[in-house]
Structure formats: structure tokens, C-alpha cells
N, C-alpha and C. Protein backbone atom coordinates (compact mmCIF):
# COMPACT_ATOMS: atom_id res chain seq x y z
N UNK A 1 136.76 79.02 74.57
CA UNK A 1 137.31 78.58 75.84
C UNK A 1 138.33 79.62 76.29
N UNK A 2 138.27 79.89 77.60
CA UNK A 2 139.02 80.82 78.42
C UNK A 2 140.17 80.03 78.93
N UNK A 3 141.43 80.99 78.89
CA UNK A 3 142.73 79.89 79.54
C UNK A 3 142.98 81.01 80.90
N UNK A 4 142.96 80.36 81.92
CA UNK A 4 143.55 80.98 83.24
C UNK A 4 144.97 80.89 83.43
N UNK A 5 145.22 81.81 84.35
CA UNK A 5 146.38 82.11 84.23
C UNK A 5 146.23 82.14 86.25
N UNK A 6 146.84 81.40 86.91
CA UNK A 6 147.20 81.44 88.33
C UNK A 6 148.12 81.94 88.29
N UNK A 7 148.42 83.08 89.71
CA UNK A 7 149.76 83.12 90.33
C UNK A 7 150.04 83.69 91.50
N UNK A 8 150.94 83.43 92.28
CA UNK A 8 151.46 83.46 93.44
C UNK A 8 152.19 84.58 93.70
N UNK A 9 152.54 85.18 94.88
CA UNK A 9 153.11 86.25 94.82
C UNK A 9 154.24 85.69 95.49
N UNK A 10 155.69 86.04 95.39
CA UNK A 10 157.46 85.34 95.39
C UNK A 10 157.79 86.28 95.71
N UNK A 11 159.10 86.12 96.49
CA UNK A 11 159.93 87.27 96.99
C UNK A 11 161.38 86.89 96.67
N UNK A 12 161.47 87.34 95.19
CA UNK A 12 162.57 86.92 94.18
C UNK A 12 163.13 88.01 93.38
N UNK A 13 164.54 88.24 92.82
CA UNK A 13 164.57 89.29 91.92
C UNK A 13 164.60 88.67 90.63
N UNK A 14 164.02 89.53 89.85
CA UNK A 14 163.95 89.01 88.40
C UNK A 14 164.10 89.83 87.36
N UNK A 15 165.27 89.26 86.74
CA UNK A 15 165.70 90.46 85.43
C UNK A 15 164.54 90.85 84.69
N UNK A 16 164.50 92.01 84.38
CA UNK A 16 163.49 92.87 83.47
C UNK A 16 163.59 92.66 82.16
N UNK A 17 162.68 91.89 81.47
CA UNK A 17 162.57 91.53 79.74
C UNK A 17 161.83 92.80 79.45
N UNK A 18 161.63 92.82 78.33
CA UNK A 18 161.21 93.58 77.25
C UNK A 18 160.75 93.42 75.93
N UNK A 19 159.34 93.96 75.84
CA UNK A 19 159.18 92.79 74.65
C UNK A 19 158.42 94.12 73.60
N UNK A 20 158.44 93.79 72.38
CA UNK A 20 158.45 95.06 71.31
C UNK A 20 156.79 94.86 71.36
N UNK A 21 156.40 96.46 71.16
CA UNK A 21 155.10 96.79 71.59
C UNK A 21 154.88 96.86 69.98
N UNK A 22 154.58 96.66 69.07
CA UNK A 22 153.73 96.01 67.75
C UNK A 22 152.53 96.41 67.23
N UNK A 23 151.58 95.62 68.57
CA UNK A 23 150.26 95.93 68.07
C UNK A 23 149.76 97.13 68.70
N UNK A 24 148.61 96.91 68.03
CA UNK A 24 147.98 98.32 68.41
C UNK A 24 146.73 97.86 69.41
N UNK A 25 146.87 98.82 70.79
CA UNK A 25 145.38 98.50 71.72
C UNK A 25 144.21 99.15 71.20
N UNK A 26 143.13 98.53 71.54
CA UNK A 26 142.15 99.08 71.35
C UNK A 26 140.96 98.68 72.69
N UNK A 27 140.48 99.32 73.03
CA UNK A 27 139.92 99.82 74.16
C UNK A 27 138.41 98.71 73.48
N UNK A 28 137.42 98.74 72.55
CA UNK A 28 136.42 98.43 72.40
C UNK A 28 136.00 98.35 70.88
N UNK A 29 135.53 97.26 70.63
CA UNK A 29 135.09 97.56 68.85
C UNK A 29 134.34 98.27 68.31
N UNK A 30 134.73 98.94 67.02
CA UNK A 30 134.13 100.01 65.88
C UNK A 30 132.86 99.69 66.46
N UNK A 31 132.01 100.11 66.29
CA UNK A 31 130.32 99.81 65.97
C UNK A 31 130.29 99.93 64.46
N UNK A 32 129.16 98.93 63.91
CA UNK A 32 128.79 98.94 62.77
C UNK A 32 129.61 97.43 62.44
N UNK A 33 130.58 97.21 62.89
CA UNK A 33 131.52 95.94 62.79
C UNK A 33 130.96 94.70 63.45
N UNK A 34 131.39 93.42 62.85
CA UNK A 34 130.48 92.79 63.45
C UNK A 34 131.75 92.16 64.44
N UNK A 35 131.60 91.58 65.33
CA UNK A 35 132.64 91.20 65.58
C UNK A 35 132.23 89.18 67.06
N UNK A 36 133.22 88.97 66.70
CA UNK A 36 132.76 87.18 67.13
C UNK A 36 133.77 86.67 67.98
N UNK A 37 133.46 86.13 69.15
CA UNK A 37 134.26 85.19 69.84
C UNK A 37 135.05 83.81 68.88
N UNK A 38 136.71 83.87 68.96
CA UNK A 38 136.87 82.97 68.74
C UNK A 38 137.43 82.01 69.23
N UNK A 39 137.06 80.27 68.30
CA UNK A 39 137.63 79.39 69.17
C UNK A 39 138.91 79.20 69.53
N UNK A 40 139.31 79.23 70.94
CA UNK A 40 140.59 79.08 71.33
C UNK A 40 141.43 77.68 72.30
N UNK A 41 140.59 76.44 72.05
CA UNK A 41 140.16 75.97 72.57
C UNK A 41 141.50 75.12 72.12
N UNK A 42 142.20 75.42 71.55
CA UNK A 42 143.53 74.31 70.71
C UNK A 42 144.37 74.80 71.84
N UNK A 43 144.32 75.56 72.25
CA UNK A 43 145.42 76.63 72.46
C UNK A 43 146.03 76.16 74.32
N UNK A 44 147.27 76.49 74.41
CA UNK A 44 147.90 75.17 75.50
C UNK A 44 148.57 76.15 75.93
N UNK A 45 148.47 76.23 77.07
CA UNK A 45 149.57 77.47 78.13
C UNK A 45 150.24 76.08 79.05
N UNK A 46 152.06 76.73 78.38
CA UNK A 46 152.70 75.68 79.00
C UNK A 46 152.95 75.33 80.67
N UNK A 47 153.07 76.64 81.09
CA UNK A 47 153.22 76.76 82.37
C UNK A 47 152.21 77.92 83.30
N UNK A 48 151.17 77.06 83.30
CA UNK A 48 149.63 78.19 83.69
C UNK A 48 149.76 78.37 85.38
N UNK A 49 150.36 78.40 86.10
CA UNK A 49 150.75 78.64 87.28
C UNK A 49 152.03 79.22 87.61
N UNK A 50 152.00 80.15 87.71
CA UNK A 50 153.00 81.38 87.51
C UNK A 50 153.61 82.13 88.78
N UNK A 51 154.30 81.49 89.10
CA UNK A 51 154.83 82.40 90.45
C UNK A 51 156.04 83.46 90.17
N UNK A 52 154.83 84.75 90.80
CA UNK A 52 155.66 85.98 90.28
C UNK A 52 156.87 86.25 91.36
N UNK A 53 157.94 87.08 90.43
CA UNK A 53 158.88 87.78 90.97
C UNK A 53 159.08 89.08 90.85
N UNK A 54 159.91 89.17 92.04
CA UNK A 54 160.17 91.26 92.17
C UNK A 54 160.77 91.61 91.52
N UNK A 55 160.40 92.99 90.35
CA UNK A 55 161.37 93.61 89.98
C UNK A 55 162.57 94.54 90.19
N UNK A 56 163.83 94.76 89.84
CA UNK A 56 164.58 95.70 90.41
C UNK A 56 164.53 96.50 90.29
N UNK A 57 165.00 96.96 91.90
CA UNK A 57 164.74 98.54 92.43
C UNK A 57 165.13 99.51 91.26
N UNK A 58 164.49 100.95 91.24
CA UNK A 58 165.53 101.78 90.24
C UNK A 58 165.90 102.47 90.49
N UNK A 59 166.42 103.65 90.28
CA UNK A 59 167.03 104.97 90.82
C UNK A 59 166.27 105.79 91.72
N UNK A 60 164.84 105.24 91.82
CA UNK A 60 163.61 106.39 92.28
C UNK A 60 163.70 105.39 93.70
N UNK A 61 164.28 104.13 93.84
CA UNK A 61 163.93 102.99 95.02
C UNK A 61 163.71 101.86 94.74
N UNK A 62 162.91 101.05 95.87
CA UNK A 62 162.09 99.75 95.54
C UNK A 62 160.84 100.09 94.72
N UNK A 63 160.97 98.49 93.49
CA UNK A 63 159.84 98.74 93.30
C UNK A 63 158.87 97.74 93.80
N UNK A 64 157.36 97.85 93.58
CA UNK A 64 156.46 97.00 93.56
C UNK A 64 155.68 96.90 92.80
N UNK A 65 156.13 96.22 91.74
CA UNK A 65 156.23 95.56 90.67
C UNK A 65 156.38 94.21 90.61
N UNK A 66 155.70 93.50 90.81
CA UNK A 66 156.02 91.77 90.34
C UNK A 66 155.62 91.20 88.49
N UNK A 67 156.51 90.03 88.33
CA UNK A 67 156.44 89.92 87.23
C UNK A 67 156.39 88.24 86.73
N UNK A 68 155.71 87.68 86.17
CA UNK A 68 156.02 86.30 85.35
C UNK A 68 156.12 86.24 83.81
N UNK A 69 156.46 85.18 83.78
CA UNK A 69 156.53 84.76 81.93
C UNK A 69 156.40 83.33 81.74
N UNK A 70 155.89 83.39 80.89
CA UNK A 70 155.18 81.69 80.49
C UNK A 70 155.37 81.60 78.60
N UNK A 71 154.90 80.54 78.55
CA UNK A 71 155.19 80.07 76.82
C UNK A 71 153.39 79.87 76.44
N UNK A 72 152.93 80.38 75.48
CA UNK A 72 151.77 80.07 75.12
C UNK A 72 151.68 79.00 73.51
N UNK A 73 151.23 77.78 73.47
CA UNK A 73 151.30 77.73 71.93
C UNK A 73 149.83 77.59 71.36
N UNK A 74 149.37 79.08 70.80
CA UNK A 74 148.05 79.43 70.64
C UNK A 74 147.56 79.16 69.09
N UNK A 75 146.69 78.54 68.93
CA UNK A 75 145.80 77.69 68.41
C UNK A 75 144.39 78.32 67.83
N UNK A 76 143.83 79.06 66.84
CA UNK A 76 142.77 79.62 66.83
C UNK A 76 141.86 78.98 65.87
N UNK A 77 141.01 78.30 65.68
CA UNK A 77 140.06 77.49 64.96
C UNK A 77 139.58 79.14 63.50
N UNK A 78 139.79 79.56 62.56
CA UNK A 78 139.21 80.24 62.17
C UNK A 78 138.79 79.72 60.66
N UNK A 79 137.97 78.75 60.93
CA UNK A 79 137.18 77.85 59.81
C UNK A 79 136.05 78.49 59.41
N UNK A 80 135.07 79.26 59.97
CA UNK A 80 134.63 79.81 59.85
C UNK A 80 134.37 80.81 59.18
N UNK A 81 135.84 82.00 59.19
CA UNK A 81 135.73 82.73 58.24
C UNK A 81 137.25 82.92 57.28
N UNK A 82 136.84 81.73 56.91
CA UNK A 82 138.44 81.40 55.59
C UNK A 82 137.17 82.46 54.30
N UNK A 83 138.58 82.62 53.59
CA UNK A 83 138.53 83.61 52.69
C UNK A 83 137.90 85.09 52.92
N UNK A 84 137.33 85.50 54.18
CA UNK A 84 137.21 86.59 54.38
C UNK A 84 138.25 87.67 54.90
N UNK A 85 138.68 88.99 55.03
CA UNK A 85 139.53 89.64 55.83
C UNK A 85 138.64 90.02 57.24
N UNK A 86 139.75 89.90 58.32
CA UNK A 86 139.41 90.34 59.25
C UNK A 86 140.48 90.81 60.09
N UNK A 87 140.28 91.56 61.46
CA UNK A 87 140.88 91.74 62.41
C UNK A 87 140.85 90.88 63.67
N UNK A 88 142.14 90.20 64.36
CA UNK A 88 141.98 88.79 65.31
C UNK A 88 142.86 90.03 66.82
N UNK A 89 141.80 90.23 67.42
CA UNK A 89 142.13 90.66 69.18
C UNK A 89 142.36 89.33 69.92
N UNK A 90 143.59 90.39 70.74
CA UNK A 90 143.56 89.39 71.99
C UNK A 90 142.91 90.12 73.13
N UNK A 91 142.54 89.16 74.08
CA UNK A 91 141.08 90.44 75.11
C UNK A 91 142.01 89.96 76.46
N UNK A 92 141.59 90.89 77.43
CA UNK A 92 142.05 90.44 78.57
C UNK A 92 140.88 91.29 79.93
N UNK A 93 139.72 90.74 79.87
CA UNK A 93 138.98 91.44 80.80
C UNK A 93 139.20 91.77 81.90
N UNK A 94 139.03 93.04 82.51
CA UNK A 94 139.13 93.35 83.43
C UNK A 94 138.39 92.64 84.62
N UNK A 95 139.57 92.32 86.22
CA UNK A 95 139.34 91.59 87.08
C UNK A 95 138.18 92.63 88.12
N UNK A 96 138.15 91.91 89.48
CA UNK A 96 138.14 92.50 90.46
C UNK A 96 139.13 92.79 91.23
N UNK A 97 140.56 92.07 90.55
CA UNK A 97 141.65 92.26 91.23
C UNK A 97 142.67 93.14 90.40
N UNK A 98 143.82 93.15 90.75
CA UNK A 98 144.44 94.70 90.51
C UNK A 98 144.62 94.47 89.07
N UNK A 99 145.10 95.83 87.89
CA UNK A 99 145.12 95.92 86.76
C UNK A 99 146.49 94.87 86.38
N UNK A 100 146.28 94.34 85.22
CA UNK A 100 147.38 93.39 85.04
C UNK A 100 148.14 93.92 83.52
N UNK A 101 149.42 94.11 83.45
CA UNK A 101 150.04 94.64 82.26
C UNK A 101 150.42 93.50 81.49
N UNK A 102 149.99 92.84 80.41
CA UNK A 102 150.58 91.62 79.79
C UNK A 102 151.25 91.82 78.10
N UNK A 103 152.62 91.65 78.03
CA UNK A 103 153.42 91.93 77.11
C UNK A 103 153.73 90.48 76.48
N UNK A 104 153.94 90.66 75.50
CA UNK A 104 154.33 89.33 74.43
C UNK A 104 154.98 89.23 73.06
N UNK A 105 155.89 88.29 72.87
CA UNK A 105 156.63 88.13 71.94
C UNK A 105 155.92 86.73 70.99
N UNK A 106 155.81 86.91 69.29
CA UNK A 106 155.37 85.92 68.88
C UNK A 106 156.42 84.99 68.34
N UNK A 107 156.04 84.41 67.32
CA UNK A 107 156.95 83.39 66.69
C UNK A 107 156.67 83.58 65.04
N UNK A 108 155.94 84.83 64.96
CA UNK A 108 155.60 85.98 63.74
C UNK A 108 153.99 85.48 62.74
N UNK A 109 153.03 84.29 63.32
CA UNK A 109 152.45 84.37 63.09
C UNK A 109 151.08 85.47 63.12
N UNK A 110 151.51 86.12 64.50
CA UNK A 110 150.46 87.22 64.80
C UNK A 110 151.56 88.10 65.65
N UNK A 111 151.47 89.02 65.64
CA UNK A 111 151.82 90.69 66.60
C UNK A 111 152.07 90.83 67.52
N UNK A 112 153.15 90.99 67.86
CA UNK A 112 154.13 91.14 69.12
C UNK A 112 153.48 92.21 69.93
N UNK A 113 153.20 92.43 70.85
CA UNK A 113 152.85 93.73 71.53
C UNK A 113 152.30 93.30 73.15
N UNK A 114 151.37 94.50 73.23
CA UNK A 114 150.92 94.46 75.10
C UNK A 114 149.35 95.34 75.22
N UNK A 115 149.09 94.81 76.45
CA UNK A 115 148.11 95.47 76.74
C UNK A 115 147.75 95.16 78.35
N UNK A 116 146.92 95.94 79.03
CA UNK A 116 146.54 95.88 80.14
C UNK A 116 145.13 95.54 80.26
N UNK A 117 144.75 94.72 81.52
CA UNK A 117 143.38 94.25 81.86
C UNK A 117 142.15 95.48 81.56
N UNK A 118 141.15 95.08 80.64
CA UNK A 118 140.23 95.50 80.06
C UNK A 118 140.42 96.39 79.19
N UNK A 119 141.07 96.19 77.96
CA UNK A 119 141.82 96.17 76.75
C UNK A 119 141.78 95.41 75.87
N UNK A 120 141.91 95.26 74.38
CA UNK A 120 142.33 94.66 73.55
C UNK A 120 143.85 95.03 72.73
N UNK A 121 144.17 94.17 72.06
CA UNK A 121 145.02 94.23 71.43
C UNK A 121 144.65 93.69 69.80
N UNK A 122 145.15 94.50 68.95
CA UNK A 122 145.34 93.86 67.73
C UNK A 122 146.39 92.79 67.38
N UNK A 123 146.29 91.37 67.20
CA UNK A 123 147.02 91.00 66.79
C UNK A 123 147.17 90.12 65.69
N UNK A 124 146.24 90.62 64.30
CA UNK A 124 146.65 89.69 63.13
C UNK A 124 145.58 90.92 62.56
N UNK A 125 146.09 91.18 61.21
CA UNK A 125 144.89 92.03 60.26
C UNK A 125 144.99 91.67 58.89
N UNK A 126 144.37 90.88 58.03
CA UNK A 126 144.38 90.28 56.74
C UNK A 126 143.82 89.20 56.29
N UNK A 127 143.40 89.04 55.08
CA UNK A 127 142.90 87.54 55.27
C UNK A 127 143.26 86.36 56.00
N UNK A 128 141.85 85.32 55.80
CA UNK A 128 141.79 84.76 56.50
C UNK A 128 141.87 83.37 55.52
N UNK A 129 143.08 82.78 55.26
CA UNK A 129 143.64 81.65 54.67
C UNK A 129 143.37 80.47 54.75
N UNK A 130 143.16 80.40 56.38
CA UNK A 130 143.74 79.10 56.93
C UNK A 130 142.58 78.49 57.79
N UNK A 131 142.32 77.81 57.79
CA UNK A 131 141.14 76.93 59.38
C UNK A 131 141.82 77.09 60.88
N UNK A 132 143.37 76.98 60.71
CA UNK A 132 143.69 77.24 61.74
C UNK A 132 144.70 78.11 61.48
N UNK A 133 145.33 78.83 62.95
CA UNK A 133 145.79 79.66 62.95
C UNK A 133 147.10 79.35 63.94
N UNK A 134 148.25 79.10 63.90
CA UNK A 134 149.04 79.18 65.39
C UNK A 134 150.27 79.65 65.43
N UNK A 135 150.79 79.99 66.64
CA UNK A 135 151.79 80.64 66.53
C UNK A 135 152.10 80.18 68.25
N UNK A 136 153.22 80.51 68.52
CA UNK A 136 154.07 80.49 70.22
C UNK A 136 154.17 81.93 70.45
N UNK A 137 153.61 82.43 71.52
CA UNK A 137 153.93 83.82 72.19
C UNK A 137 154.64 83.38 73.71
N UNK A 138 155.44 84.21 74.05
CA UNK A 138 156.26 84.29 74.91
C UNK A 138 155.48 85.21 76.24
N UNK A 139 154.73 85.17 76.91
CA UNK A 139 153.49 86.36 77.40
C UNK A 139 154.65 86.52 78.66
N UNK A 140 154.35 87.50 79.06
CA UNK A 140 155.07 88.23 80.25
C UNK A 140 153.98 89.48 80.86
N UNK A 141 153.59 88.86 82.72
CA UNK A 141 152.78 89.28 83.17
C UNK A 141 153.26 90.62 84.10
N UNK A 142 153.13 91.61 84.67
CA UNK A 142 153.10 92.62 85.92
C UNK A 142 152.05 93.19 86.04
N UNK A 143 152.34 93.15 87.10
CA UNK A 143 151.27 93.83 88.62
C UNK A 143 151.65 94.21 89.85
N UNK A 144 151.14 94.97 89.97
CA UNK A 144 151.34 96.26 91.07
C UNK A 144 151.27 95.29 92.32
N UNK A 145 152.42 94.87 93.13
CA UNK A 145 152.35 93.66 94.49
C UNK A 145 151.44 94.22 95.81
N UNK A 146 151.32 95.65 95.37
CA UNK A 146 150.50 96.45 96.84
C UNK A 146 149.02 96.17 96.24
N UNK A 147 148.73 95.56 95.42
CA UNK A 147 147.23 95.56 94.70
C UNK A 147 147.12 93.60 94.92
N UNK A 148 148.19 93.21 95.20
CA UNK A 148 147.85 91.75 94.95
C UNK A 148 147.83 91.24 96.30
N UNK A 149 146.16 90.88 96.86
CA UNK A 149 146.01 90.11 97.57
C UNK A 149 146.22 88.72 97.99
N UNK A 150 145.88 88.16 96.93
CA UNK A 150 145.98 86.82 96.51
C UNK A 150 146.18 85.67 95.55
N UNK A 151 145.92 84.83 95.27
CA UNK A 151 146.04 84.01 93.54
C UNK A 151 145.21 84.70 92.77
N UNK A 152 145.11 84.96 91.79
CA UNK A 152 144.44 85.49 90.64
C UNK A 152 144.55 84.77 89.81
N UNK A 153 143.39 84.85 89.00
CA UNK A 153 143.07 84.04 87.35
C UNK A 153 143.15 85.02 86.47
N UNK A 154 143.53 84.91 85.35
CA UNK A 154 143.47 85.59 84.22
C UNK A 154 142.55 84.70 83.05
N UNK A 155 141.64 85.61 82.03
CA UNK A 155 141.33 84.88 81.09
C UNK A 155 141.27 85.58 80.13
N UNK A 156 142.79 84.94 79.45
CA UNK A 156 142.49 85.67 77.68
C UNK A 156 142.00 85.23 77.06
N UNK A 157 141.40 86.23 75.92
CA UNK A 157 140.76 85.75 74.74
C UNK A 157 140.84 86.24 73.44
N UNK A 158 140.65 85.77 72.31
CA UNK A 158 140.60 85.83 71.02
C UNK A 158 138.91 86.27 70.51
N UNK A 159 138.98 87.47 69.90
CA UNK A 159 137.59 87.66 68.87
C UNK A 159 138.46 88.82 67.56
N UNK A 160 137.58 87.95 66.44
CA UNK A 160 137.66 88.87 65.71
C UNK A 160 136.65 89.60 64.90
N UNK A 161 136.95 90.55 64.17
CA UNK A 161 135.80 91.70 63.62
C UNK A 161 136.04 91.48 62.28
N UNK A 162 134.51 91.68 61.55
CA UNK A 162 134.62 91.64 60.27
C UNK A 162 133.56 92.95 59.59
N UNK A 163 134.58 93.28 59.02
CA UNK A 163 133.47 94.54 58.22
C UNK A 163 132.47 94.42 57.14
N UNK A 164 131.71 94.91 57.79
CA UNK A 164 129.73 95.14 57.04
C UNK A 164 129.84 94.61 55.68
């Protein structure tokens, strides 16, 4: 299951967070790897309607830059492959609408980091213990406001890879 992400475009200033870049992106999986959609279907976005705000100007001017942040408490079914090792991505496919930069803080079950629309991210590498998996990420969205027409959806996702 895909979680959307709505939002609005605001004409607000909003302090600039920062969140520690961690994981590692990855553009597309190894070949030879097998790799599987997983279930994300536990998983609860607290505030999925997101009305963005402007960031502040910097020394170069205005920017256009808008930005949100939401609470995720993510949930991954990985019953499937208990006792195996694997690698757990977070995906963020690319829209028809403008590129989206999404940064995040965990609660240390999985990997603090970022990535942009049609990207992955690494965020968990080691066995696989547990049936489920969860943790709270703190996600924090930007996008370019001269690229944003209108409401947009986002849909992240979870797959992970397991080697041959």
C-alpha cells in the first residue's frame, strides 16, 4: 500500500530544519538481486495534508522554495523474510509534477537521511529479526514553488533486496 502525501501551496515563512543525511541513495537495484515490494500497509501518516511554507530569503534573495513536515509512524510487515539479511529502501517515484526533496529523521529503528523523487534511499541493512518492523520518522518535504502548479500526491514506498 502507497501513502499519499497532499499539499497546498501557503504564503508563510518557515524556519529551515535540517535533518542528518545517513543513508545512502541509490538510484536503482543491483541486478542479480532479487528485490520485493514491501508491506506497508501498518504504516499511518499523521498529518497527510500538508500545507507548505516559504522558505527564507538568503543572501543571494528570495527564495522559491516551499517546505512541509509531518510525523510518519511506519510499520513494515517483514514476516516473510525473518531470519534472512537484507536491504529495506524507501522509494519515492518520480511525479509528473515538479521534483520533490524529502528529508527525515528516525526514532533509530531505520536511517535518518533524504532523497529526491525517483530515487531510493537505504534505510535499514541487516538481518531480518522481526515480523514487524517500526519506527517514527519525522519526513520533511521541498519543492521548487515555480514548479508547483497545484495539490500533489506523493507515494512512498518500502522494498527490500535480498542477495542470490
Amino acid at each position: 500500500m502507497m501513502h499519499r502525501f497532499t499539499f497546498a501551496l501557503a504564503c508563510c515563512l518557515s524556519a529551515a530544519l535540517t535533518a542528518p543525511a545517513l543513508a545512502q541513495t541509490v538510484a536503482a537495484p543491483d541486478p542479480g538481486v532479487r528485490t520485493f515490494r514491501v508491506d506497508d500497509s501498518g504504516t499511518v501518516v499523521l498529518d497527510p495534508f500538508l500545507e507548505m511554507q516559504w522558505q527564507p530569503s538568503g543572501p543571494a534573495g528570495a527564495s522559491n522554495i516551499v517546505s512541509a513536515s509531518t510525523r510518519v509512524s511506519v510499520q513494515l510487515n517483514l514476516a516473510t523474510w525473518v531470519g534472512q539479511v537484507g536491504r529495506i529502501y524507501m522509494t519515492l517515484p518520480r511525479s509528473s509534477g515538479p521534483t520533490v526533496r524529502a528529508s527525515w529523521r528516525t526514532g533509530g529503528g531505520l536511517l535518518a537521511g533524504s532523497l529526491i523523487s525517483g530515487e531510493r534511499a537505504l534505510v535499514y541493512s541487516g538481518p531480518i529479526g522481526s515480523p514487524i518492523l517500526r519506527d517514527i520518522i519525522d519526513l520533511r518535504l521541498e519543492v521548487d514553488s515555480a514548479r508547483l502548479a497545484g495539490p500533489e500526491s506523493l507515494s512512498f514506498g518500502f522494498e527490500i533486496e535480498l542477495a542470490p
